[in-house]
Protein backbone atom coordinates (compact mmCIF):
# COMPACT_ATOMS: atom_id res chain seq x y z
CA UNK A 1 -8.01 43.54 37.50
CA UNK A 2 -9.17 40.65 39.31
CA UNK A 3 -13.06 40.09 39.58
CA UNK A 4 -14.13 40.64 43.56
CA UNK A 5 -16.01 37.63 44.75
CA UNK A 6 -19.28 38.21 45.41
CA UNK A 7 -20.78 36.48 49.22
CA UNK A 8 -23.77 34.00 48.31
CA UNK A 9 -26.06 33.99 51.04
CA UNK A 10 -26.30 30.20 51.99
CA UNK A 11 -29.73 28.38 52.12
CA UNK A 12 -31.19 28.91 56.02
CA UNK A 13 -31.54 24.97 57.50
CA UNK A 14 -33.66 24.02 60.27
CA UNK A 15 -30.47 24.03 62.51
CA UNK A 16 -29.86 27.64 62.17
CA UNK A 17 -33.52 28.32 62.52
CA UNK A 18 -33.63 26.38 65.97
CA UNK A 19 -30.34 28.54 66.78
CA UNK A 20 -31.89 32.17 65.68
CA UNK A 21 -35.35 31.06 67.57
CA UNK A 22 -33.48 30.56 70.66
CA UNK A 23 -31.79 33.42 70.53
CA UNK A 24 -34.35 35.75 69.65
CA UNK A 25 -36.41 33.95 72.96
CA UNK A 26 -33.05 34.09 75.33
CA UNK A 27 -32.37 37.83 74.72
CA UNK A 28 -36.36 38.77 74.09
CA UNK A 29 -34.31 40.71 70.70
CA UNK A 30 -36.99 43.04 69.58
CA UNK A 31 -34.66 46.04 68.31
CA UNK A 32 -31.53 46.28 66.40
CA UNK A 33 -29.91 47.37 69.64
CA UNK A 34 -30.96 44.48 71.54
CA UNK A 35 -29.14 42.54 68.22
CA UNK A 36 -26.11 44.46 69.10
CA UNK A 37 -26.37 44.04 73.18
CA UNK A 38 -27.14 39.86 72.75
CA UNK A 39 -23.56 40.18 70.29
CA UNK A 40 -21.77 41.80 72.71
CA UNK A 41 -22.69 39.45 75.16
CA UNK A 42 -21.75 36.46 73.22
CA UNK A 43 -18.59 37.91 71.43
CA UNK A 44 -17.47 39.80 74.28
CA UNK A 45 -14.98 37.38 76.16
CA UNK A 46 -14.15 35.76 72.87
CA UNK A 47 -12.90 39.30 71.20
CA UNK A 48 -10.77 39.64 74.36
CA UNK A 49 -9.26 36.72 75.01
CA UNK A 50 -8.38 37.07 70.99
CA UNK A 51 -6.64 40.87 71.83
CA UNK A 52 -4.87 39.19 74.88
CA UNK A 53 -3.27 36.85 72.77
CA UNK A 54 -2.31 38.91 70.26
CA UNK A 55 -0.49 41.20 72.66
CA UNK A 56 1.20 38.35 74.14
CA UNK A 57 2.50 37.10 71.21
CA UNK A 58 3.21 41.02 70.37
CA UNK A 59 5.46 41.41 73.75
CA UNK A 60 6.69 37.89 73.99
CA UNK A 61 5.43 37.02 77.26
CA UNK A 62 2.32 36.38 78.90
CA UNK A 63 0.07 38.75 81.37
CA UNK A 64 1.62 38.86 84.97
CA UNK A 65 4.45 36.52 84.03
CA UNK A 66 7.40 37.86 85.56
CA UNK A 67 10.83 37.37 82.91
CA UNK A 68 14.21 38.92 82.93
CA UNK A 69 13.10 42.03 81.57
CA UNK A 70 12.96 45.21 83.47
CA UNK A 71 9.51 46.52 81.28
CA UNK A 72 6.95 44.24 83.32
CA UNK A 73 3.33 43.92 81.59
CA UNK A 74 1.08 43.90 85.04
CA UNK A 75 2.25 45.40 88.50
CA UNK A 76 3.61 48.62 90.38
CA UNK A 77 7.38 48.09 89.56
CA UNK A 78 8.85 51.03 87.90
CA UNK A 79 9.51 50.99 84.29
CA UNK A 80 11.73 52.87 81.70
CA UNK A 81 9.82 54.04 78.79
């Protein structure tokens, strides 16, 4: 059996501590549920603009873009299941 790589934690800079003082002052984080609200907030759109793509690519066309086919993404038309 292959040997699992272990994760080495990498040395904090002073870049990353600028970035986790900010944070910490922009969402007042004071919880581990404020953690998880600030990385909703900043994941959020990211996460589903990622899932949008993927079910484009996963149908073959894009949201509200109208093609030959009679199984429409968006809209009121009818549709065969």
């Amino acid at each position: 059996m292959a040997k699992k790589d272990i994760y080495k934690v990498k040395p904090m800079t002073e870049g990353k501590r600028n970035i986790i003082a900010g944070l910490l002052q922009e969402y007042d984080i004071q919880t581990a549920e404020d953690i998880q609200d600030a990385l909703k907030d900043l994941l959020g759109g990211t996460i589903q603009e990622m899932l949008e793509n993927e079910m484009n690519e996963h149908l073959g066309y894009e949201k509200y873009e109208r093609t030959s086919e009679d199984n429409y993404r968006n809209g009121k038309k009818t549709k065969r299941i």
